[in-house]
N, C-alpha and C. Protein backbone atom coordinates (compact mmCIF):
# COMPACT_ATOMS: atom_id res chain seq x y z
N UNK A 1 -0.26 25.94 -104.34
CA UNK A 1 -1.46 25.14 -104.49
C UNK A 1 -2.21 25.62 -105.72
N UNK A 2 -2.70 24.35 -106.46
CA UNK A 2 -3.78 24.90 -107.50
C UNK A 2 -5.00 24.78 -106.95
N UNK A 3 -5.86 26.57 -108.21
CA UNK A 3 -7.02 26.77 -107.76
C UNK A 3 -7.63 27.18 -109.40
N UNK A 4 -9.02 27.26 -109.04
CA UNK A 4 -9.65 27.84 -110.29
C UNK A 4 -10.76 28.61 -110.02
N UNK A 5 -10.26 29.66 -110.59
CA UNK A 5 -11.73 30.82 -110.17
C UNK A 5 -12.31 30.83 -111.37
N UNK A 6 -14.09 31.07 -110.98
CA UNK A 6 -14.84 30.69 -112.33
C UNK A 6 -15.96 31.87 -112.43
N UNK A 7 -16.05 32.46 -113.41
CA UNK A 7 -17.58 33.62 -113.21
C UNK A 7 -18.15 32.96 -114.41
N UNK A 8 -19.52 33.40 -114.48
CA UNK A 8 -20.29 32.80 -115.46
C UNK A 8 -21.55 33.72 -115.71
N UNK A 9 -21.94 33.66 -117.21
CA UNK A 9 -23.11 34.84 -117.37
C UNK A 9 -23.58 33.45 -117.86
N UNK A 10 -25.11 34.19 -118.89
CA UNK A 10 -25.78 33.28 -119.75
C UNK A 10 -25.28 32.42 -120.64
N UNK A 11 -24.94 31.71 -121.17
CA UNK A 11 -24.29 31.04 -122.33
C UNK A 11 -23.05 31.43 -122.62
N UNK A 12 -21.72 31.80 -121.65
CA UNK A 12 -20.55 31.93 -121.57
C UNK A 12 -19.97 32.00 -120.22
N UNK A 13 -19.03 31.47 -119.62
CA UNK A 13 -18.38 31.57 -118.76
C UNK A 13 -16.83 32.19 -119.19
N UNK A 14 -15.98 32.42 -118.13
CA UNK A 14 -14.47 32.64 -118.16
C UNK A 14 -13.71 31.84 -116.67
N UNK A 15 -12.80 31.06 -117.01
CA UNK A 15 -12.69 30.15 -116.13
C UNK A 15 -10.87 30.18 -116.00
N UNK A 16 -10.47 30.87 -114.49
CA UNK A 16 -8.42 30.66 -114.84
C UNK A 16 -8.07 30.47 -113.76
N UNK A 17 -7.23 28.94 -114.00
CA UNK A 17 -6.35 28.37 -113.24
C UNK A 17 -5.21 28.93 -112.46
N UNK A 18 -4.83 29.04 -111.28
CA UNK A 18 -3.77 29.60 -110.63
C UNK A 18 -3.03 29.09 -109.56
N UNK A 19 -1.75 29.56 -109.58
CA UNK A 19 -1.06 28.55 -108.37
C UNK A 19 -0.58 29.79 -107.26
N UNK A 20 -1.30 28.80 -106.31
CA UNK A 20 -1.02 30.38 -105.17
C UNK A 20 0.19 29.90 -104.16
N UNK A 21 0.14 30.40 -103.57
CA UNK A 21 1.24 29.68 -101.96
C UNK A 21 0.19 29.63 -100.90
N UNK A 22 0.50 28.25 -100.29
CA UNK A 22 -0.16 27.51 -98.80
C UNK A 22 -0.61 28.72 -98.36
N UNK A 23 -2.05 29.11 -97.58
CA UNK A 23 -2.11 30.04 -97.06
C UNK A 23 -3.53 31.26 -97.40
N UNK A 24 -3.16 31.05 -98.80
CA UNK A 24 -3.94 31.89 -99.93
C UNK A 24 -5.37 32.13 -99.32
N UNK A 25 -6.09 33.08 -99.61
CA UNK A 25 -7.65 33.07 -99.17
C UNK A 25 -8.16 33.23 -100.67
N UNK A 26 -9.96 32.88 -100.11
CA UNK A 26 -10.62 33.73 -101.36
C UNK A 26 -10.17 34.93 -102.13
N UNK A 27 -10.12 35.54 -101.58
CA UNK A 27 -9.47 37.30 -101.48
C UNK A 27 -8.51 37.02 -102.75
N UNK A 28 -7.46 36.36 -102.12
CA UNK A 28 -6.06 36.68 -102.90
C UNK A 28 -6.71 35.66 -104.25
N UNK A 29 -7.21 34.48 -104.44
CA UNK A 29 -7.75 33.96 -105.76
C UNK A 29 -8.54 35.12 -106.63
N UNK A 30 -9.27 36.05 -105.95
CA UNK A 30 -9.98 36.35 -107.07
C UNK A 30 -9.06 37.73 -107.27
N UNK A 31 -7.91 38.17 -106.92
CA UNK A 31 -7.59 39.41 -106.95
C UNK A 31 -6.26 38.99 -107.95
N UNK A 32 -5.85 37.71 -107.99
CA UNK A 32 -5.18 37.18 -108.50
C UNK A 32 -5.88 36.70 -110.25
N UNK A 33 -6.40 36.08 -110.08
CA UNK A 33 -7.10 35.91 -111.80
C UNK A 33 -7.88 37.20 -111.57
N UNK A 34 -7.56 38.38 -111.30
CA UNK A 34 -8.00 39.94 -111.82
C UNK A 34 -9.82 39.90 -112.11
N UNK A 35 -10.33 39.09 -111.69
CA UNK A 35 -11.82 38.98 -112.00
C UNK A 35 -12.40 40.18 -110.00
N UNK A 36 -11.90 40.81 -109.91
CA UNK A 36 -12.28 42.06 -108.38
C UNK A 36 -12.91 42.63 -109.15
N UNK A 37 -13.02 43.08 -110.31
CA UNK A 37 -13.35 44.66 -110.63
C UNK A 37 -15.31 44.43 -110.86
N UNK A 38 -15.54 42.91 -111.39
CA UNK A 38 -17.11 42.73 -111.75
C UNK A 38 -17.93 43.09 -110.75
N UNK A 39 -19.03 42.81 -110.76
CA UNK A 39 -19.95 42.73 -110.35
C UNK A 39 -20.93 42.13 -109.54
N UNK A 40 -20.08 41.19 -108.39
CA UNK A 40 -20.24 39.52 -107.67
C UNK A 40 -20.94 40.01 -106.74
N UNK A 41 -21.55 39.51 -106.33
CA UNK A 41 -22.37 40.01 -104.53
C UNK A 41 -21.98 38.42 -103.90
N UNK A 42 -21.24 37.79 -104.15
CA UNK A 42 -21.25 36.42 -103.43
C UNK A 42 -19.87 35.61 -104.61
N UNK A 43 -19.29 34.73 -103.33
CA UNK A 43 -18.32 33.84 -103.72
C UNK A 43 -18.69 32.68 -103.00
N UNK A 44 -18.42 31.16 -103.57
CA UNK A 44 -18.62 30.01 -103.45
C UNK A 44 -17.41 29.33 -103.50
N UNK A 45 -17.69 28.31 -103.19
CA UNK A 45 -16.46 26.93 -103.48
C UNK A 45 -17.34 25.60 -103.58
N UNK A 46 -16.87 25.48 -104.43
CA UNK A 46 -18.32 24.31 -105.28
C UNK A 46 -19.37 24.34 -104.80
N UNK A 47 -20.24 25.83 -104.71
CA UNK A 47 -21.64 25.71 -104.59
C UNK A 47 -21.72 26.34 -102.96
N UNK A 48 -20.38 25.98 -102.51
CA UNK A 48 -20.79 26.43 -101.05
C UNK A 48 -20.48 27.67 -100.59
N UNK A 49 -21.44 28.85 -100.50
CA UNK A 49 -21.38 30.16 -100.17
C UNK A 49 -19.81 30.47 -98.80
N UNK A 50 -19.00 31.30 -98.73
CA UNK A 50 -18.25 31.66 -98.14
C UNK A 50 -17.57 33.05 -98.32
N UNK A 51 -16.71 33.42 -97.35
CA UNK A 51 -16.45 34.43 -97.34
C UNK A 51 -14.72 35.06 -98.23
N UNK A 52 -14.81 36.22 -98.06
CA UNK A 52 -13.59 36.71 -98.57
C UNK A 52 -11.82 36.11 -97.89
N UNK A 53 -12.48 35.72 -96.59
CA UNK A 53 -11.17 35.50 -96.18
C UNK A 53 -11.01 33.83 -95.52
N UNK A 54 -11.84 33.23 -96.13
CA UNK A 54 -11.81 31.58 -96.48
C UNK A 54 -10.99 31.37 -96.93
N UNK A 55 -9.53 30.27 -96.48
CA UNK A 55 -8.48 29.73 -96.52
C UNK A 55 -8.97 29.07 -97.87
N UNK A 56 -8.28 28.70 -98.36
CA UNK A 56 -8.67 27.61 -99.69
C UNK A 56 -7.51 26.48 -99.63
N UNK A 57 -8.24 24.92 -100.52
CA UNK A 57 -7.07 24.03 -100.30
C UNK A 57 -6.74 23.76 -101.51
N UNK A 58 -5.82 22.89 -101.97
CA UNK A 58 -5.41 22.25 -103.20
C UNK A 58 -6.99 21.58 -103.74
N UNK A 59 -7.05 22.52 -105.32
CA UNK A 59 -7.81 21.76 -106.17
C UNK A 59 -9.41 22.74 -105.44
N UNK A 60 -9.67 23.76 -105.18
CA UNK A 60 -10.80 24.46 -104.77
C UNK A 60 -11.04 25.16 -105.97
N UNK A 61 -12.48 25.49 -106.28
CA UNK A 61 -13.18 25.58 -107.95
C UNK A 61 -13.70 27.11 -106.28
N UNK A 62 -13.22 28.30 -106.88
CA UNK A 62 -14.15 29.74 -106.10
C UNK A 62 -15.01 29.78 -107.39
N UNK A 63 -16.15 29.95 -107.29
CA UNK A 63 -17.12 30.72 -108.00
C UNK A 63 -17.65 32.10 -107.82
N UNK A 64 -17.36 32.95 -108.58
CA UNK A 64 -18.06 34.41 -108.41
C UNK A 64 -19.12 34.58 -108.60
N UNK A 65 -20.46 34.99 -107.65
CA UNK A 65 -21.39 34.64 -108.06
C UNK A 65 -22.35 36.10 -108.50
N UNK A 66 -22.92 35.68 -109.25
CA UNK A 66 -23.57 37.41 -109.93
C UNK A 66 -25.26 37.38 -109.27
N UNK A 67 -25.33 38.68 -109.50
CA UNK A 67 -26.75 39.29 -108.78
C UNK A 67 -27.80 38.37 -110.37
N UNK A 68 -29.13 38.18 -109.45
CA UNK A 68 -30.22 37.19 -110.28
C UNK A 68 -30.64 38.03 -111.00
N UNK A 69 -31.17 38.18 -112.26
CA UNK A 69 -31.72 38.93 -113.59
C UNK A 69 -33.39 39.16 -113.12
N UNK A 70 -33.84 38.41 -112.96
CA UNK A 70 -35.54 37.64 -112.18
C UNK A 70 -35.31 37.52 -111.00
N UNK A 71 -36.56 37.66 -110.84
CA UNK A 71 -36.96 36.73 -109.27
C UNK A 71 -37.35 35.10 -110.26
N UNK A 72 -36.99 34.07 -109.16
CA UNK A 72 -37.37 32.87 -109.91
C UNK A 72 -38.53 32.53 -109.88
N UNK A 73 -39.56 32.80 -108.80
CA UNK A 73 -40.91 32.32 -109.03
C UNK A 73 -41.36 33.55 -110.23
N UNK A 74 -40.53 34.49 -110.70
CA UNK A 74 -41.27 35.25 -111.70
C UNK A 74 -41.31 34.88 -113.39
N UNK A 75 -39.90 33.71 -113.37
CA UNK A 75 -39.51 33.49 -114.15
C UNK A 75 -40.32 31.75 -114.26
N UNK A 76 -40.65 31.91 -113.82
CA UNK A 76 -41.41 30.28 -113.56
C UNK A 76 -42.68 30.59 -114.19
N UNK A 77 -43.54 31.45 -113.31
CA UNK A 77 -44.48 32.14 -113.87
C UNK A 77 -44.51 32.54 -115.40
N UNK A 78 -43.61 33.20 -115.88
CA UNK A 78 -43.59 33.46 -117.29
C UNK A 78 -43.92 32.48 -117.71
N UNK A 79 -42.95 31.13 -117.60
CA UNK A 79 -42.72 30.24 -118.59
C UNK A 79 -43.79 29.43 -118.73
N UNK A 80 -44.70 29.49 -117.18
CA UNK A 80 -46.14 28.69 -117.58
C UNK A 80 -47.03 29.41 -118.35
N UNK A 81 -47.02 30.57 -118.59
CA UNK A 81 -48.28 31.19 -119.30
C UNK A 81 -47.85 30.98 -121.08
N UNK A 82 -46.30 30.56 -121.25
CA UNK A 82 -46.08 30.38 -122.28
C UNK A 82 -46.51 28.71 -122.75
């Protein structure tokens, strides 16, 4: 089955396609495109939070998701005083 694991910073992402066998979890996608070693506190599948050992199907986008830089009402705040 094809999959695509995706991490993303500010103004760059890294994004790799992979073909696993029926079966595959989160786990094995991200240990597979070698993206384990970062820095993720959370994985998704189009947006939808899940776990490490979530089955995946043909055509599933995992997202690695990274710890927030801000709090957002802090960053909101900034931008109004600007």
């Amino acid at each position: 089955m094809r999959v695509e694991v995706i991490r993303a910073w500010p103004r760059r992402h890294e994004s790799k396609v992979l073909d696993l066998p029926a079966g595959a979890t989160v786990a094995d996608a991200v240990a597979a495109a070698g993206m384990g070693d970062e820095d993720h506190v959370g994985v998704a599948i189009y947006g939808e939070k899940v776990d490490a050992a979530h089955a995946l199907r043909e055509g599933d986008r995992v997202e690695l998701l990274r710890r927030l830089t801000m709090d957002p009402k802090e960053a909101r705040r900034r931008r109004a005083v600007k």
